[in-house]
PDB file of N, CA and C in Angstrom:
ATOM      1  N   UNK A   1      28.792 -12.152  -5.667  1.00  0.00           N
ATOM      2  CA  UNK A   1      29.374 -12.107  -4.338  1.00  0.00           C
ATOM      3  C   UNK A   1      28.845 -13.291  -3.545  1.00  0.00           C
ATOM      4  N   UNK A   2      29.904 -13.751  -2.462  1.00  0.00           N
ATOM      5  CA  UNK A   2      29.287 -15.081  -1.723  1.00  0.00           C
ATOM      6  C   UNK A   2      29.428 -14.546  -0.805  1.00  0.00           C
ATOM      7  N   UNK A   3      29.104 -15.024   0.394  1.00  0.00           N
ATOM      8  CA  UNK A   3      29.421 -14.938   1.736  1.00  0.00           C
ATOM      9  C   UNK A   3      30.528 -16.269   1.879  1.00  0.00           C
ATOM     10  N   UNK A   4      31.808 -15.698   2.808  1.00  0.00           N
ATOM     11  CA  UNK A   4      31.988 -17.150   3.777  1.00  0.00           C
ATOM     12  C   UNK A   4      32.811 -16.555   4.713  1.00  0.00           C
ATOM     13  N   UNK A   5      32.584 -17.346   5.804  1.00  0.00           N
ATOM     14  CA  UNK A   5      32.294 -17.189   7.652  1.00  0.00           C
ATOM     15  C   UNK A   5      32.349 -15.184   7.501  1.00  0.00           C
ATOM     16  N   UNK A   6      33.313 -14.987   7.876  1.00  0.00           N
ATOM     17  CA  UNK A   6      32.817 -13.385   8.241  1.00  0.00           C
ATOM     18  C   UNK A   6      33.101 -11.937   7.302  1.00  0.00           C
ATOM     19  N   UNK A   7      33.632 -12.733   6.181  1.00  0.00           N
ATOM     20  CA  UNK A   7      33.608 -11.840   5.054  1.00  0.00           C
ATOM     21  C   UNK A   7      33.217 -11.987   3.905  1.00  0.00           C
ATOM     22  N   UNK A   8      33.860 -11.508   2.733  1.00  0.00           N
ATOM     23  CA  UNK A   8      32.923 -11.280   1.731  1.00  0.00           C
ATOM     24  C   UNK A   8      34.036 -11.646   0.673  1.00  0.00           C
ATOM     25  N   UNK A   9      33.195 -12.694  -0.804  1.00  0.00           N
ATOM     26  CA  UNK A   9      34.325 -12.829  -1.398  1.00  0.00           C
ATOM     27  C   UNK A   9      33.378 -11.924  -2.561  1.00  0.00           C
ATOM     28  N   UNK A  10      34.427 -11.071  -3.414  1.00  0.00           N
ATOM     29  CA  UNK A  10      33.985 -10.380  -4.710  1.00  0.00           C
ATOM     30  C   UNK A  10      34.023 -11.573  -5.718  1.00  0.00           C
ATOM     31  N   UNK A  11      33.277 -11.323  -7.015  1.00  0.00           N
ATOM     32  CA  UNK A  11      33.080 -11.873  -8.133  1.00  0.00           C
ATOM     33  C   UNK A  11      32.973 -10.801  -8.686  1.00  0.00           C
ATOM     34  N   UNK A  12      33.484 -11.652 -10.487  1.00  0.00           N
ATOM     35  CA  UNK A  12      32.540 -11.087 -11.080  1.00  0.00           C
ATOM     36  C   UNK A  12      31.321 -11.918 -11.514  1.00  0.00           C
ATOM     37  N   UNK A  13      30.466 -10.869 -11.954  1.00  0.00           N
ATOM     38  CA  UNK A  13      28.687 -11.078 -12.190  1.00  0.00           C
ATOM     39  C   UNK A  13      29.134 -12.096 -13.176  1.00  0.00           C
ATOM     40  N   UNK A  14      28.236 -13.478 -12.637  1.00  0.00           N
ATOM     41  CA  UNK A  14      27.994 -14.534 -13.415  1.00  0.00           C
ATOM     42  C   UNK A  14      29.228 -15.502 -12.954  1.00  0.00           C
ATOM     43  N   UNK A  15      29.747 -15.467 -12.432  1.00  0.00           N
ATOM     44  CA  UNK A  15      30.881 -16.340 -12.187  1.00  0.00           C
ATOM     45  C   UNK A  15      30.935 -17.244 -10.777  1.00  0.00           C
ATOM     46  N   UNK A  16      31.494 -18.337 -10.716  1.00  0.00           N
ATOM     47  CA  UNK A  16      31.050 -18.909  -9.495  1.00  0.00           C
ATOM     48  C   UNK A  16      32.646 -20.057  -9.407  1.00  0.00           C
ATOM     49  N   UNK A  17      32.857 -20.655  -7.771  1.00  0.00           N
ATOM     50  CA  UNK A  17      33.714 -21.422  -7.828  1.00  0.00           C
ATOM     51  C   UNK A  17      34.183 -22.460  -8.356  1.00  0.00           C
ATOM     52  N   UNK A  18      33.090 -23.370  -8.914  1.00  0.00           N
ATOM     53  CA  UNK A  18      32.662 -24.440  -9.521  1.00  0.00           C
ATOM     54  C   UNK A  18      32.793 -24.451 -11.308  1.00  0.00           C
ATOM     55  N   UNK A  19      32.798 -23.238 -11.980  1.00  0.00           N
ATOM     56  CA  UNK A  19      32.923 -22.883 -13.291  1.00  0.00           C
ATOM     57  C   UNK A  19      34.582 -22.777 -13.202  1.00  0.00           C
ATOM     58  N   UNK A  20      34.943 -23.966 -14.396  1.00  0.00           N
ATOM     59  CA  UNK A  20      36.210 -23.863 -14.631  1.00  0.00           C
ATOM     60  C   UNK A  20      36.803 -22.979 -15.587  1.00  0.00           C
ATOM     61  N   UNK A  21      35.660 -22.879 -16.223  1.00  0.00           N
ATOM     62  CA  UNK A  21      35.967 -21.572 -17.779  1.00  0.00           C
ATOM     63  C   UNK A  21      35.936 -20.217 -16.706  1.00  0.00           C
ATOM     64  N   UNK A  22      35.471 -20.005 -15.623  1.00  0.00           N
ATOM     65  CA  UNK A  22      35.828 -18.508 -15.178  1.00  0.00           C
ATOM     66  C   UNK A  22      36.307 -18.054 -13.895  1.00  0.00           C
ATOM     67  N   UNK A  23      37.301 -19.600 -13.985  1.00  0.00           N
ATOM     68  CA  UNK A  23      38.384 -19.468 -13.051  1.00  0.00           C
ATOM     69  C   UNK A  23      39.269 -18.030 -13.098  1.00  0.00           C
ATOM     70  N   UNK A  24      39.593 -17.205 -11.994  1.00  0.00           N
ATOM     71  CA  UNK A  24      39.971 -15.734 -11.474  1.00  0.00           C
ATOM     72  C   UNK A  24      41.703 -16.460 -11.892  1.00  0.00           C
ATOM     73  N   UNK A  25      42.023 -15.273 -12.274  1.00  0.00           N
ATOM     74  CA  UNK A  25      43.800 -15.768 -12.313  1.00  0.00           C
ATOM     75  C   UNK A  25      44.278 -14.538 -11.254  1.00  0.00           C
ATOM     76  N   UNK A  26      45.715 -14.087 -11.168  1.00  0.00           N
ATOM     77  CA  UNK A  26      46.467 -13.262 -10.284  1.00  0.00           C
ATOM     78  C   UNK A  26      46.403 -13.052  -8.945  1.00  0.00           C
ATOM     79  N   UNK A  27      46.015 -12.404  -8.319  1.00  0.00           N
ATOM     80  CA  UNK A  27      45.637 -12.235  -6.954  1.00  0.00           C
ATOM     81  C   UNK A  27      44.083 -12.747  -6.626  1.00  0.00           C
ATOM     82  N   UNK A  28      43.319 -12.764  -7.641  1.00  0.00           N
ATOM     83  CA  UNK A  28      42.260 -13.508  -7.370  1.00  0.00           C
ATOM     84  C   UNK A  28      42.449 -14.817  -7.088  1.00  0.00           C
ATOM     85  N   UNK A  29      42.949 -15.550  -8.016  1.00  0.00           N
ATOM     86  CA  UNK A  29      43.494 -16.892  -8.341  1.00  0.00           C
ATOM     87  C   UNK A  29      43.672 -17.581  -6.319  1.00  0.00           C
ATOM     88  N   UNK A  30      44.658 -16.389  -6.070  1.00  0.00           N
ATOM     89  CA  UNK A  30      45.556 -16.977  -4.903  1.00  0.00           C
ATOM     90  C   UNK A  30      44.438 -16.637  -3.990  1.00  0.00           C
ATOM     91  N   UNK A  31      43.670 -15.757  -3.665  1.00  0.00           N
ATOM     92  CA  UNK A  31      42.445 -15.610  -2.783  1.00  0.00           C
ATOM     93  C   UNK A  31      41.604 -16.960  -2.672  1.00  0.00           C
ATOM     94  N   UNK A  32      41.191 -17.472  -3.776  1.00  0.00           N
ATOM     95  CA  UNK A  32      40.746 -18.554  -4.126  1.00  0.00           C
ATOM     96  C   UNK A  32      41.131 -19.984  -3.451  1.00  0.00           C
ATOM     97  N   UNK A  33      42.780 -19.545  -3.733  1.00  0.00           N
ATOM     98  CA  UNK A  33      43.222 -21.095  -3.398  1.00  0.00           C
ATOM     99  C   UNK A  33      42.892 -20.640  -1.733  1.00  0.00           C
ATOM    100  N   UNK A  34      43.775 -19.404  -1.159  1.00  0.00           N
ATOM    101  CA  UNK A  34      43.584 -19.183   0.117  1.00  0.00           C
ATOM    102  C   UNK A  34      42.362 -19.767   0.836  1.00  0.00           C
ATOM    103  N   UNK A  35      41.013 -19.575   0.202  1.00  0.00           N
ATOM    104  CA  UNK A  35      39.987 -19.841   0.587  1.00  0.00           C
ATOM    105  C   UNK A  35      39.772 -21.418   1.077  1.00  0.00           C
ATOM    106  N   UNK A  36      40.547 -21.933   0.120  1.00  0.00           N
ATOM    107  CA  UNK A  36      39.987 -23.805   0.147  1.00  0.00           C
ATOM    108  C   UNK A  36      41.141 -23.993   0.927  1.00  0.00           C
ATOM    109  N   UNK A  37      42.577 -23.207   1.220  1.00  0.00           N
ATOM    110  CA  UNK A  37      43.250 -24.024   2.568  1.00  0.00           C
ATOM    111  C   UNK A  37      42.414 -23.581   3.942  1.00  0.00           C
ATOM    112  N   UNK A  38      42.010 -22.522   3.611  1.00  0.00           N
ATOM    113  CA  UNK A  38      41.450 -22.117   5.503  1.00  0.00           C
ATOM    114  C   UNK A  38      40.210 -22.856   5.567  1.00  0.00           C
ATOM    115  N   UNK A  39      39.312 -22.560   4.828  1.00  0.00           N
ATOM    116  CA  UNK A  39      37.701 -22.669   4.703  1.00  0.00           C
ATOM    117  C   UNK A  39      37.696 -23.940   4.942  1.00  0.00           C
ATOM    118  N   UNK A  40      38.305 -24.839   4.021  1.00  0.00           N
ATOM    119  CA  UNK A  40      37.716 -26.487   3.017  1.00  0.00           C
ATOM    120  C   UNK A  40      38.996 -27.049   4.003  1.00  0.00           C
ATOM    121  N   UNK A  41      40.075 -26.535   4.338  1.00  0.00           N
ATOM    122  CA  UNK A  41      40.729 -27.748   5.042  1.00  0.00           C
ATOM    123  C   UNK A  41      40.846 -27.117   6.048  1.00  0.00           C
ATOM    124  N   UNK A  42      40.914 -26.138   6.473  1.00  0.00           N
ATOM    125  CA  UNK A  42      40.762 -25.905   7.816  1.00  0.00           C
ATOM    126  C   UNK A  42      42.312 -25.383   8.400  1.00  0.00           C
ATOM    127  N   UNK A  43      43.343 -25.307   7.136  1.00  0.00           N
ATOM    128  CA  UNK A  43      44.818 -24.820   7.464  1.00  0.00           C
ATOM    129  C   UNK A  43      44.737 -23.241   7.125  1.00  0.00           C
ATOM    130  N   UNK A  44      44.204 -22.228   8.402  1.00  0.00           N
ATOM    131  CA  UNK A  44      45.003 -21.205   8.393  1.00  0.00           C
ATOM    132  C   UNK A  44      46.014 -20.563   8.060  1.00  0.00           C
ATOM    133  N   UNK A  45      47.132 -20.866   8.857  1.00  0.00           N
ATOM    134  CA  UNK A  45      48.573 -20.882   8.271  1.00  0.00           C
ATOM    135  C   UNK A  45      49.358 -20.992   7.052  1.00  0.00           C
ATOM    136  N   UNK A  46      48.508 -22.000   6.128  1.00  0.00           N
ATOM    137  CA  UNK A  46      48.973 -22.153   4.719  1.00  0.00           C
ATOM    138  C   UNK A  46      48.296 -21.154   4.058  1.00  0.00           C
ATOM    139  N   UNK A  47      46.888 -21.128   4.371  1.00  0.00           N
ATOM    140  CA  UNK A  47      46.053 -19.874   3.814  1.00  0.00           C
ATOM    141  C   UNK A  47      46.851 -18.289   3.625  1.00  0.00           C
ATOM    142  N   UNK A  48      47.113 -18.412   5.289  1.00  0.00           N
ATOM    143  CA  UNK A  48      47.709 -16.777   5.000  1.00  0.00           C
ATOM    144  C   UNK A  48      49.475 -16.869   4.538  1.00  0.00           C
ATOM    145  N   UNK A  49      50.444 -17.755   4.179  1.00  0.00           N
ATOM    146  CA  UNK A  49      50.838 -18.113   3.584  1.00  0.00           C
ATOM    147  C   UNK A  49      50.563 -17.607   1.746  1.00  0.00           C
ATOM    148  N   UNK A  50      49.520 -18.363   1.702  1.00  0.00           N
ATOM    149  CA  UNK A  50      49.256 -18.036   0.234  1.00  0.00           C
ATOM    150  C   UNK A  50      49.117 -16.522  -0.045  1.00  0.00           C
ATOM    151  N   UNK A  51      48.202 -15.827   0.604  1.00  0.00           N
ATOM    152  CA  UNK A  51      48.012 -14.430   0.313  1.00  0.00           C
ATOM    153  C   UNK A  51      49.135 -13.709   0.582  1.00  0.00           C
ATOM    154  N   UNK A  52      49.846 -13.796   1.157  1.00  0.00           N
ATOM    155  CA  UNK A  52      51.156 -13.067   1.509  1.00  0.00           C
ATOM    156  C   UNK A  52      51.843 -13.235   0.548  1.00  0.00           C
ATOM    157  N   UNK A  53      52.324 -14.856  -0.362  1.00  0.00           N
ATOM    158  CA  UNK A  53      52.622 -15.150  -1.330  1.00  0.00           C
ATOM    159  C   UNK A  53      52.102 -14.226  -2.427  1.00  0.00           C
ATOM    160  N   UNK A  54      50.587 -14.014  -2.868  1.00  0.00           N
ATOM    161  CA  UNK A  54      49.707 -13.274  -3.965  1.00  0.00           C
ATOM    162  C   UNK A  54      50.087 -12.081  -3.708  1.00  0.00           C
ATOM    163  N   UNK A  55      50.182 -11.493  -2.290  1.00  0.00           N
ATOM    164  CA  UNK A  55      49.981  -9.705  -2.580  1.00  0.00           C
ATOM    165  C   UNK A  55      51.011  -9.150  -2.492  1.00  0.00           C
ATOM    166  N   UNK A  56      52.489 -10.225  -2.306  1.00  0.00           N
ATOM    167  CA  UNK A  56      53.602 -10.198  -2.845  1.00  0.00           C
ATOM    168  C   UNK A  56      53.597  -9.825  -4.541  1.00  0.00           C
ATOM    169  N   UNK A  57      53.374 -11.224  -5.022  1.00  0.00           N
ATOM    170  CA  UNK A  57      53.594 -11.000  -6.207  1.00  0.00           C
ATOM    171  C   UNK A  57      52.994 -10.424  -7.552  1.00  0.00           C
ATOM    172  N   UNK A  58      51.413  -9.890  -7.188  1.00  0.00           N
ATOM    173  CA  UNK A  58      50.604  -9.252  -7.793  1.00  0.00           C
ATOM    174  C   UNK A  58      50.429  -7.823  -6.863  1.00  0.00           C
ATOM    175  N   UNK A  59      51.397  -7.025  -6.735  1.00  0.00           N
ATOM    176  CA  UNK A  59      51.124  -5.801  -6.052  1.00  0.00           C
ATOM    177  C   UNK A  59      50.763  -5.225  -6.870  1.00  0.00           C
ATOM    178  N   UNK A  60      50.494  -5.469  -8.132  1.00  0.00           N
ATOM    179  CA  UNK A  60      49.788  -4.143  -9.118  1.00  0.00           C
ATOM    180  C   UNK A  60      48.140  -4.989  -9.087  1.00  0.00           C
ATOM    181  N   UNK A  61      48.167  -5.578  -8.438  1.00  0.00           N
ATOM    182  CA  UNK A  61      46.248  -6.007  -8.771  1.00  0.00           C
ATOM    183  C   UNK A  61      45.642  -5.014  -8.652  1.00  0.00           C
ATOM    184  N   UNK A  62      43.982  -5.182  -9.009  1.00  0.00           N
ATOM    185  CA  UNK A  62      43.225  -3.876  -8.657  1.00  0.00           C
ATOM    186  C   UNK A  62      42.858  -3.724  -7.297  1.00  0.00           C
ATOM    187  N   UNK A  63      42.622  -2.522  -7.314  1.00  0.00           N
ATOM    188  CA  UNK A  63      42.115  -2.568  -5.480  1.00  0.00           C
ATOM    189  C   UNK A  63      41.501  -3.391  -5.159  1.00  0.00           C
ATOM    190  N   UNK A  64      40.603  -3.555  -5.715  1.00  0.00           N
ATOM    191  CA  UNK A  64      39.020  -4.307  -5.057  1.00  0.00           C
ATOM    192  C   UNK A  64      39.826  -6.098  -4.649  1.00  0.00           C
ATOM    193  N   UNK A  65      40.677  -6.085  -5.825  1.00  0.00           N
ATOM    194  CA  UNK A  65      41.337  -7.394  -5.213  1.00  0.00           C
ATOM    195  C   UNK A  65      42.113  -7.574  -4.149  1.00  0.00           C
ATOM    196  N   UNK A  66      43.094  -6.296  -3.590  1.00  0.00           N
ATOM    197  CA  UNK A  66      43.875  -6.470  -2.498  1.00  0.00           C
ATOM    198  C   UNK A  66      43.098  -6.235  -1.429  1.00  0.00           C
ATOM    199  N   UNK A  67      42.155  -5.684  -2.230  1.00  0.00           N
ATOM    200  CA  UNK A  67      41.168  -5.173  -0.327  1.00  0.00           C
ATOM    201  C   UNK A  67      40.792  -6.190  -0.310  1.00  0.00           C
ATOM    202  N   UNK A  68      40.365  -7.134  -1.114  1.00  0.00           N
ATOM    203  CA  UNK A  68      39.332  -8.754  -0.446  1.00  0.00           C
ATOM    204  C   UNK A  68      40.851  -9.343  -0.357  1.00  0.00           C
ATOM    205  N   UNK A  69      41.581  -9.774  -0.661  1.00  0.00           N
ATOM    206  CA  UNK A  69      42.792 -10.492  -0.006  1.00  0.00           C
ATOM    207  C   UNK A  69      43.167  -9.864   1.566  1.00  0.00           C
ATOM    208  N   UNK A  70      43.269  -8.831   1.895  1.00  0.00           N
ATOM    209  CA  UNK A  70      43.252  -7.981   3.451  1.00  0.00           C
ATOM    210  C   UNK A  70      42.486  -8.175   4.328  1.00  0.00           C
ATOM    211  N   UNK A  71      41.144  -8.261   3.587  1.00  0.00           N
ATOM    212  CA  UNK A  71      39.874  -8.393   4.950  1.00  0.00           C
ATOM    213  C   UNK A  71      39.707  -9.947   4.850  1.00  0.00           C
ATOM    214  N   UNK A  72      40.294 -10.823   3.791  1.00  0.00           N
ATOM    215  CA  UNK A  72      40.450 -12.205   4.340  1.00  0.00           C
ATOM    216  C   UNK A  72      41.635 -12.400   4.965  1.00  0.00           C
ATOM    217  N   UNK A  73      42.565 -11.805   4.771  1.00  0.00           N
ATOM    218  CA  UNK A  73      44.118 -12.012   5.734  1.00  0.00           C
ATOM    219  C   UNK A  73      43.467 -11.865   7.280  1.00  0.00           C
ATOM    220  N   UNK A  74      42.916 -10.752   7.471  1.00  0.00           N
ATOM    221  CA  UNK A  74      42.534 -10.215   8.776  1.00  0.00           C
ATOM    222  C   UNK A  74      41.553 -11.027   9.156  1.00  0.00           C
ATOM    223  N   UNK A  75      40.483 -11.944   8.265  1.00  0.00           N
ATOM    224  CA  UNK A  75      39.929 -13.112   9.304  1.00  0.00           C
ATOM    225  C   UNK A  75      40.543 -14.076   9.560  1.00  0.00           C
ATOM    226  N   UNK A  76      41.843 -14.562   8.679  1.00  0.00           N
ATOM    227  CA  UNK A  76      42.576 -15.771   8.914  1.00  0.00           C
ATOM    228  C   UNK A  76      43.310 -15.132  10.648  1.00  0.00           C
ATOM    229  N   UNK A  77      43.656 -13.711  10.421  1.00  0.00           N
ATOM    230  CA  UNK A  77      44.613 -13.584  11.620  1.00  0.00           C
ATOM    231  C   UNK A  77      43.848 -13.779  13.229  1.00  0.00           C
ATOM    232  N   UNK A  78      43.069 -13.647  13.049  1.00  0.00           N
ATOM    233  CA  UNK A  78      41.766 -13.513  14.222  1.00  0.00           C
ATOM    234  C   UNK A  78      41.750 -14.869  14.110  1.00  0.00           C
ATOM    235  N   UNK A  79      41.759 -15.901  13.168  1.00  0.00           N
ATOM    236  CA  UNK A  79      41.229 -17.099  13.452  1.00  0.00           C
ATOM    237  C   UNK A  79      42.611 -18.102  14.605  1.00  0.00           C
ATOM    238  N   UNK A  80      43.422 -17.093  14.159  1.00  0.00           N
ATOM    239  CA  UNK A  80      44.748 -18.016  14.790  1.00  0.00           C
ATOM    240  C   UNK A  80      45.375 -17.140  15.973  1.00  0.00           C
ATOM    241  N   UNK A  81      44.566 -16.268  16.317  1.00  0.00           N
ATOM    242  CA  UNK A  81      45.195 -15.487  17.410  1.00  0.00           C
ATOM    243  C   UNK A  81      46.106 -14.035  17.242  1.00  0.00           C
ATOM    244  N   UNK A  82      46.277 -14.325  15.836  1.00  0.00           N
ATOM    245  CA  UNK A  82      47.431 -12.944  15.114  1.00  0.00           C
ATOM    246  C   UNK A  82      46.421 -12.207  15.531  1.00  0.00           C
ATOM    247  N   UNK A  83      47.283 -10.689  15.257  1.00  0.00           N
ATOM    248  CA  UNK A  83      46.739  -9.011  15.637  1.00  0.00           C
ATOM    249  C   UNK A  83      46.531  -9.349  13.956  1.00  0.00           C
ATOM    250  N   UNK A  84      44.891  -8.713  13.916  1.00  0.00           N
ATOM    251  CA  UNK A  84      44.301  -8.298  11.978  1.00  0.00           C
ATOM    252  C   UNK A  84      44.574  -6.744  11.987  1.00  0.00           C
ATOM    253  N   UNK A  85      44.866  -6.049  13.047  1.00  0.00           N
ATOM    254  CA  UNK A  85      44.992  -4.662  12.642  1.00  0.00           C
ATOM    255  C   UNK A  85      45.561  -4.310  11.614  1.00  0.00           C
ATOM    256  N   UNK A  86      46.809  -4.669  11.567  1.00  0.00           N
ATOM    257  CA  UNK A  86      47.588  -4.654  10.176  1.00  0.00           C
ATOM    258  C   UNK A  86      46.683  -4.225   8.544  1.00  0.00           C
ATOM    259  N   UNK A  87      46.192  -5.980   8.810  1.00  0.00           N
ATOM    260  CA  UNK A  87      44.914  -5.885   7.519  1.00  0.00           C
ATOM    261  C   UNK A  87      44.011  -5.168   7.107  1.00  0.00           C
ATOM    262  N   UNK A  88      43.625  -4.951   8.302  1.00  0.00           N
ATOM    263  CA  UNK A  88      42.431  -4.005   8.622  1.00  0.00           C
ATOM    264  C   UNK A  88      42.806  -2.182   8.460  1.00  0.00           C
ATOM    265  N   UNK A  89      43.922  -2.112   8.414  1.00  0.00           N
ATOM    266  CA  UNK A  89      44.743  -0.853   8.232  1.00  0.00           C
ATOM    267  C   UNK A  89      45.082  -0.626   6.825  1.00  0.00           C
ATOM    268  N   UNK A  90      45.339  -1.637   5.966  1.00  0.00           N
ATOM    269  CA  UNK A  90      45.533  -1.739   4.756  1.00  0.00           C
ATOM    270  C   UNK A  90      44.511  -1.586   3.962  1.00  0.00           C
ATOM    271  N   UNK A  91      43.352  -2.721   4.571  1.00  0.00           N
ATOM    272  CA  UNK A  91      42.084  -2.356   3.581  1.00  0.00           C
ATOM    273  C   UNK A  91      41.789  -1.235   3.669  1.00  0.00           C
ATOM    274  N   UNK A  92      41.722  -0.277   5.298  1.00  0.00           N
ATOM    275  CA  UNK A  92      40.908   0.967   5.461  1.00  0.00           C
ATOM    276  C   UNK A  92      41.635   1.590   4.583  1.00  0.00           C
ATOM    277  N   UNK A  93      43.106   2.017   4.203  1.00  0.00           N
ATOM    278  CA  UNK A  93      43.361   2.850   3.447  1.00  0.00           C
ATOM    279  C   UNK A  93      42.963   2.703   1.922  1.00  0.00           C
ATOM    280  N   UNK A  94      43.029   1.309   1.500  1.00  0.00           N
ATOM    281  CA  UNK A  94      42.579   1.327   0.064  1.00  0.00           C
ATOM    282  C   UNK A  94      41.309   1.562  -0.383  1.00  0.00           C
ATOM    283  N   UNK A  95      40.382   1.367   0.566  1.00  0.00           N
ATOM    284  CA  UNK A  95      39.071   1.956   0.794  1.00  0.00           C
ATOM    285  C   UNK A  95      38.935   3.405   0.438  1.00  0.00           C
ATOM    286  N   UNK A  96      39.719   3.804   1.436  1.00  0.00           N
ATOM    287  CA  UNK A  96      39.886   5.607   1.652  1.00  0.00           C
ATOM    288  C   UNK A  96      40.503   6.005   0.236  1.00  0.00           C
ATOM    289  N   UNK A  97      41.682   5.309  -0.287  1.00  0.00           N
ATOM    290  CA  UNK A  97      41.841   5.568  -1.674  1.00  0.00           C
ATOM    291  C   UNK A  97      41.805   5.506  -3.181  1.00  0.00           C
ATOM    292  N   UNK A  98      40.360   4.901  -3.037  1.00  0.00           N
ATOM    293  CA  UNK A  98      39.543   4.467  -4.234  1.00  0.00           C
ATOM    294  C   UNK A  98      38.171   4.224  -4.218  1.00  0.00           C
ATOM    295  N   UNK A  99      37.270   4.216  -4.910  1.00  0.00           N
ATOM    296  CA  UNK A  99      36.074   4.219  -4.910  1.00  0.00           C
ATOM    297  C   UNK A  99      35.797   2.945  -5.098  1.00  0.00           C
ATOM    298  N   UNK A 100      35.997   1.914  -3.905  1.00  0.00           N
ATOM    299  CA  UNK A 100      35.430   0.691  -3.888  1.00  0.00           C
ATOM    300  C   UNK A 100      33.600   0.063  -3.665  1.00  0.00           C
ATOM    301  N   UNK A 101      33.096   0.867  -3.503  1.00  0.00           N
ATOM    302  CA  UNK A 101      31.715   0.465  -3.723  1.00  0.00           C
ATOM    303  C   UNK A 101      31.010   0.362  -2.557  1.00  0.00           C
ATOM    304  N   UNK A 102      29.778   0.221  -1.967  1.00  0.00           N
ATOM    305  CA  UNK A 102      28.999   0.037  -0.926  1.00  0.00           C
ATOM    306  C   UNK A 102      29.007  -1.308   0.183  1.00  0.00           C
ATOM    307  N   UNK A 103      29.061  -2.867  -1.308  1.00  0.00           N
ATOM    308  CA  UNK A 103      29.907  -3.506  -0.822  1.00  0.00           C
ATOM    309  C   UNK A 103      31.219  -3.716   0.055  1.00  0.00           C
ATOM    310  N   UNK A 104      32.102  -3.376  -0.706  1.00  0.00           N
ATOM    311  CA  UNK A 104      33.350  -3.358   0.159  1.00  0.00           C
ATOM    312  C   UNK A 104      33.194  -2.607   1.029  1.00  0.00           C
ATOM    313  N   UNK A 105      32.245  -1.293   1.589  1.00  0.00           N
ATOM    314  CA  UNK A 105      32.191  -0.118   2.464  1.00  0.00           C
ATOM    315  C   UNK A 105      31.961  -1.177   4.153  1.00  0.00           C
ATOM    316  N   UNK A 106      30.763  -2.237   3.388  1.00  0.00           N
ATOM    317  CA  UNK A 106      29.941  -2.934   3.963  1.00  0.00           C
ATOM    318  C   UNK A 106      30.783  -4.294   4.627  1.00  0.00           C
ATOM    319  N   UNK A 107      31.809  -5.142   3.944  1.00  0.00           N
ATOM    320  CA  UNK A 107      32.508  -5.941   3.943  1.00  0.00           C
ATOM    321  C   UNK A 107      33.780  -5.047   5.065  1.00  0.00           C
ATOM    322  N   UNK A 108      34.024  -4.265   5.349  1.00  0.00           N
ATOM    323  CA  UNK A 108      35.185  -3.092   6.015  1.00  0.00           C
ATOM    324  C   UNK A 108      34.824  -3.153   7.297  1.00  0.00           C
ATOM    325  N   UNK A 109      33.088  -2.682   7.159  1.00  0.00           N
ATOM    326  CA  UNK A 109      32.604  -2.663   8.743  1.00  0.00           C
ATOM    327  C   UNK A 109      32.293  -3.808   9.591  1.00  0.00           C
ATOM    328  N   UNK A 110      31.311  -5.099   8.893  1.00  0.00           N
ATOM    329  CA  UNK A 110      31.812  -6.172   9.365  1.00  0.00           C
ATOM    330  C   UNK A 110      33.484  -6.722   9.575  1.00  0.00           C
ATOM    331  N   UNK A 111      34.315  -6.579   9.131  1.00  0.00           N
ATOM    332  CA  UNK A 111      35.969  -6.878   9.442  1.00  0.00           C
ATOM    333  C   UNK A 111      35.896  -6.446  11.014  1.00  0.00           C
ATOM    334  N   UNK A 112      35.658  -5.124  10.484  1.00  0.00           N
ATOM    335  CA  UNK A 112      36.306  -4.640  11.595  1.00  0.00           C
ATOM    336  C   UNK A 112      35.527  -4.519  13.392  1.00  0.00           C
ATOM    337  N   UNK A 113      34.374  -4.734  12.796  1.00  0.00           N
ATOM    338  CA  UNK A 113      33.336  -4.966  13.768  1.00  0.00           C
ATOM    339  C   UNK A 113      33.580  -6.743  14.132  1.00  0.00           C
ATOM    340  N   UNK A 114      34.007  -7.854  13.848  1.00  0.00           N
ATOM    341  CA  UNK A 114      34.383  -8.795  14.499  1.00  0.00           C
ATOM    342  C   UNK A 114      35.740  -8.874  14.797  1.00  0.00           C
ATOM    343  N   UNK A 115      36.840  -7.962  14.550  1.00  0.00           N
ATOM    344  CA  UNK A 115      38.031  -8.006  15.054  1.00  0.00           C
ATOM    345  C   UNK A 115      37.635  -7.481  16.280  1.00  0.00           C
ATOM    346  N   UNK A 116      36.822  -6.766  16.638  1.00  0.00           N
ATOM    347  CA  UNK A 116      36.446  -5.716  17.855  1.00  0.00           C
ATOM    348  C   UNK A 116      35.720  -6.462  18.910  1.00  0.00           C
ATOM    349  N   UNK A 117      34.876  -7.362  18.301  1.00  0.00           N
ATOM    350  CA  UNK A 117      34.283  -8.740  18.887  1.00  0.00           C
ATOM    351  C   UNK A 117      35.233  -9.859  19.492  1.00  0.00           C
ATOM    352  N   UNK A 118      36.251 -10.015  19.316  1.00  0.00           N
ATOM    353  CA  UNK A 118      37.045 -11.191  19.304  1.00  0.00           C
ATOM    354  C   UNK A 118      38.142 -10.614  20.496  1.00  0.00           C
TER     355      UNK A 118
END
């Protein structure tokens, strides 16, 4: 797991951005790219673009992946003025309907504790 600005990106154990052999494909993949338009260039808009694109077309991902695509949608939306409720409504339910871990419990309350901030 990394940190960047106010959420949380999942891995898996042993894996990192920089390793090309354990590059994430599907909805990870697109989280990923999402990351380097908002983060690394600083385009919001294309960012959430992309994920909308991913959780379009990987709606069967696993939870743990749509919930980190949601609680990053919902910081891109805060970053540009959008309402994250949406996101933040989506993750809470996939939360509520799966046993996502302490992490993600943890990654939910920060979301939603700086949408509340902002």
């Amino acid at each position: 797991m990394r940190t960047g600005g106010n959420w949380l990106r999942f891995y898996r154990k042993g894996s990192s951005d920089d390793d090309a052999e354990e590059r994430r494909s599907g909805l990870g993949r697109a989280i990923d790219v999402a990351a380097r338009q908002g983060d690394a260039r600083g385009d919001n808009s294309q960012a959430i673009a992309v994920l909308d694109a991913g959780l379009i077309r990987y709606s069967d991902a696993p939870p743990i992946e749509r919930f980190e695509a949601l609680l990053y949608r919902a910081e891109l939306a805060t970053r540009t003025g959008a309402d994250a409720a949406p996101d933040l409504a989506a993750a809470s339910t996939l939360f509520a309907e799966h046993q996502l871990g302490a992490e993600a419990e943890q990654a939910l309350t920060l979301a939603v504790e700086a949408e509340l901030d902002s």
